[in-house]
Each structure stands twice: as C-alpha cells, then as structure tokens.
Protein backbone atom coordinates (compact mmCIF):
# COMPACT_ATOMS: atom_id res chain seq x y z
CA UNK A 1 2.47 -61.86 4.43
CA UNK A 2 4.46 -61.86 1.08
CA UNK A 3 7.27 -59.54 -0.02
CA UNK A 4 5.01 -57.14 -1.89
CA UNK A 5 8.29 -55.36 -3.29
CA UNK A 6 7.77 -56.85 -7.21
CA UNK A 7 9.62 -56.68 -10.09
CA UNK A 8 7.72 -57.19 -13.24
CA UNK A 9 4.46 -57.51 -11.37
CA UNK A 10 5.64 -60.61 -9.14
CA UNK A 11 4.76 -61.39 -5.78
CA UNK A 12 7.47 -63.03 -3.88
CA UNK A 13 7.34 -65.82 -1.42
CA UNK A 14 8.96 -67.57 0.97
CA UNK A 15 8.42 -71.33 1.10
CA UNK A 16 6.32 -70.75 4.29
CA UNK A 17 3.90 -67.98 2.87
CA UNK A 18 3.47 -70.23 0.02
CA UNK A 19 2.59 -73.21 2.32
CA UNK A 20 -0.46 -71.05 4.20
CA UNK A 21 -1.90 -70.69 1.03
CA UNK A 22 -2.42 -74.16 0.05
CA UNK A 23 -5.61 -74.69 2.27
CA UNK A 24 -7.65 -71.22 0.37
CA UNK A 25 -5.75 -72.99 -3.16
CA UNK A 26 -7.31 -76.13 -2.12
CA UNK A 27 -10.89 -74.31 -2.08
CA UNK A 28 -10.50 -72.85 -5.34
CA UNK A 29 -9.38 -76.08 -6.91
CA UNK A 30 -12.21 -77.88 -5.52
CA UNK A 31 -14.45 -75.32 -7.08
CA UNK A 32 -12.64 -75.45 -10.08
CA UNK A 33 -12.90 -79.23 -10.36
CA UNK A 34 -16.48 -79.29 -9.82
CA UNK A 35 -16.76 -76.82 -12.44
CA UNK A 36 -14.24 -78.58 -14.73
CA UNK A 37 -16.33 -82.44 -14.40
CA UNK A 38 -19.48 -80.59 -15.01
CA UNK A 39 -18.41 -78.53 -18.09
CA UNK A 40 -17.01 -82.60 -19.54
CA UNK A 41 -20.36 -84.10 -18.72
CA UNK A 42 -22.27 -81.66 -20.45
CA UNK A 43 -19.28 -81.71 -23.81
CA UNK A 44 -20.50 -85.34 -23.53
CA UNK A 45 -23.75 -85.07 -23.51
CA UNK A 46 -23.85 -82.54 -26.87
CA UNK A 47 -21.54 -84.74 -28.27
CA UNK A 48 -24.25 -87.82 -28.49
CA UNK A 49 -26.68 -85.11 -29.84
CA UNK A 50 -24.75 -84.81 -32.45
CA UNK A 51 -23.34 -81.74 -31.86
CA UNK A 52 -26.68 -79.95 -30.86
CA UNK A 53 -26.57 -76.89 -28.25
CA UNK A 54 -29.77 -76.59 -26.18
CA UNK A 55 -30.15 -72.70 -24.76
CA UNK A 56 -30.39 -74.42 -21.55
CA UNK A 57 -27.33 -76.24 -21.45
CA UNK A 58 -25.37 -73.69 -23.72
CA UNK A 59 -26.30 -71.09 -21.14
CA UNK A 60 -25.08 -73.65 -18.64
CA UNK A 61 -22.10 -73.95 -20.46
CA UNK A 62 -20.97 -70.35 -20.66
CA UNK A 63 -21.78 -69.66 -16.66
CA UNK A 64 -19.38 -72.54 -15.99
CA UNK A 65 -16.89 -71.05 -18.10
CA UNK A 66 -17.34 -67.61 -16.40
CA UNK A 67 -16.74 -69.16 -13.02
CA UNK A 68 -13.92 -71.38 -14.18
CA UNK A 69 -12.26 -68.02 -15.21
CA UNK A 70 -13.48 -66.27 -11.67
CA UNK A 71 -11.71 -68.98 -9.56
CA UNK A 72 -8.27 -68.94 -11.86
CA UNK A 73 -8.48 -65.23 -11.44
CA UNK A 74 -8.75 -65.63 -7.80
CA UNK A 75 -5.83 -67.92 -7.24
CA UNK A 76 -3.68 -65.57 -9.17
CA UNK A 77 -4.65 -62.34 -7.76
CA UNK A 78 -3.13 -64.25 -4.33
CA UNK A 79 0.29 -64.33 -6.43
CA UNK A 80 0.18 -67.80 -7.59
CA UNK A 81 1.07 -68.53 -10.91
CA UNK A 82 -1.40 -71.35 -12.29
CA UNK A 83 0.72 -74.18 -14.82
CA UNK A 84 -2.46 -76.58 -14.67
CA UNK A 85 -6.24 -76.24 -13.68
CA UNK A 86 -6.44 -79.85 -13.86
CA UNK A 87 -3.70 -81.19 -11.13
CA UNK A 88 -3.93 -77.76 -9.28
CA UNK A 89 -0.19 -76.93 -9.70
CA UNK A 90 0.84 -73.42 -9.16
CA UNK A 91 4.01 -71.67 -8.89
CA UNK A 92 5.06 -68.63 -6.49
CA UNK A 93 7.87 -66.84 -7.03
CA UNK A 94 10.59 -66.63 -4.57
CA UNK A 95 13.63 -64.93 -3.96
CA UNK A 96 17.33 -66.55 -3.07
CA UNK A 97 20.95 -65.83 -3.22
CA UNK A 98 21.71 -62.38 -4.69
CA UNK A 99 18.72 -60.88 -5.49
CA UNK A 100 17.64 -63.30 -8.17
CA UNK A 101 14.23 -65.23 -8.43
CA UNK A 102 12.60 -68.49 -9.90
CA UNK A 103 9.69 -70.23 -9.00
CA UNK A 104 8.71 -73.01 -7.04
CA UNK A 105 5.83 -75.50 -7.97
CA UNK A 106 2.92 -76.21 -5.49
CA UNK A 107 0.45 -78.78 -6.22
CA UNK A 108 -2.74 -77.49 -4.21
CA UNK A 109 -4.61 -80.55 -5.30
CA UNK A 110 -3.26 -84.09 -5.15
C-alpha cells in the first residue's frame, strides 16, 4: 500500500506499488478508450450533418462525457496523476534521496 504521508495532497509510491496498479489502470483506460472512439464517431457523424445535434445523440454525447470524467476521476483518486487520456500515461509520485520527490511516468496502455 502507498505512503499515505502527503505533502501537498500527493500520494507517494514506490516503483513496485506503482507497478500493481497498472492492471486496475489498464481497466480504466480500456473504458476510457471505448468511451473516447465512440465520442469521435459520433463528432464525425454531426460533422457530415452539417453541424446538426440530434437529442439522441447529443444526449449520447454528454453521458460519454460524464463517464469519460468518472473513469479520469477514478484513476486519480488511486494517486495517479493522468498527462494523457489518449496513450494512458500517468505519473505517481515517489520519494528518493533526502526527502525530496518527482514523478515517474507509467504508460497503463501501450
């Protein structure tokens, strides 16, 4: 389990707590991919209707949103630090040498 001692609101990790998560990051950015090709597909769509929203596909639209924003919220409350929905790259901040901190990138989704 992390170091739950935080300064500024940071979770620390070590490189091996970081590396148990990457199978439950994996799930969200599966999730979030799915949500991210069908949110594109349906851009595309509206853009060949010349702009046009539908209720059903605007409603669409904003439920994908909301559970783009669920499953970005759930990857950082587990301490990551999303840099890109797309690639699923996170950080986690670690400690070394000191006392001082950086982070370290992850990439949850090749």
């Amino acid at each position: 389990m992390p170091d739950r001692k935080t300064r500024e609101d940071r979770v620390y990790f070590s490189v091996e707590e970081a590396n148990q998560l990457v199978p439950e990051l994996n799930a969200h950015f599966d999730l979030i991919q799915t949500r991210i090709a069908r949110i594109r597909e349906i851009h595309h769509h509206l853009a060949s209707l010349g702009g046009a929203h539908p209720g059903k596909l605007r409603s669409e639209l904003l439920a994908l949103h909301g559970e783009l924003a669920t499953e970005v919220e759930a990857v950082q409350e587990l301490g990551a630090v999303v840099k890109d929905v797309e690639k699923g790259l996170v950080d986690f901040w670690h400690r070394h040498g000191a006392g001082t901190s950086s982070s370290a990138g992850v990439t949850a989704r090749p």
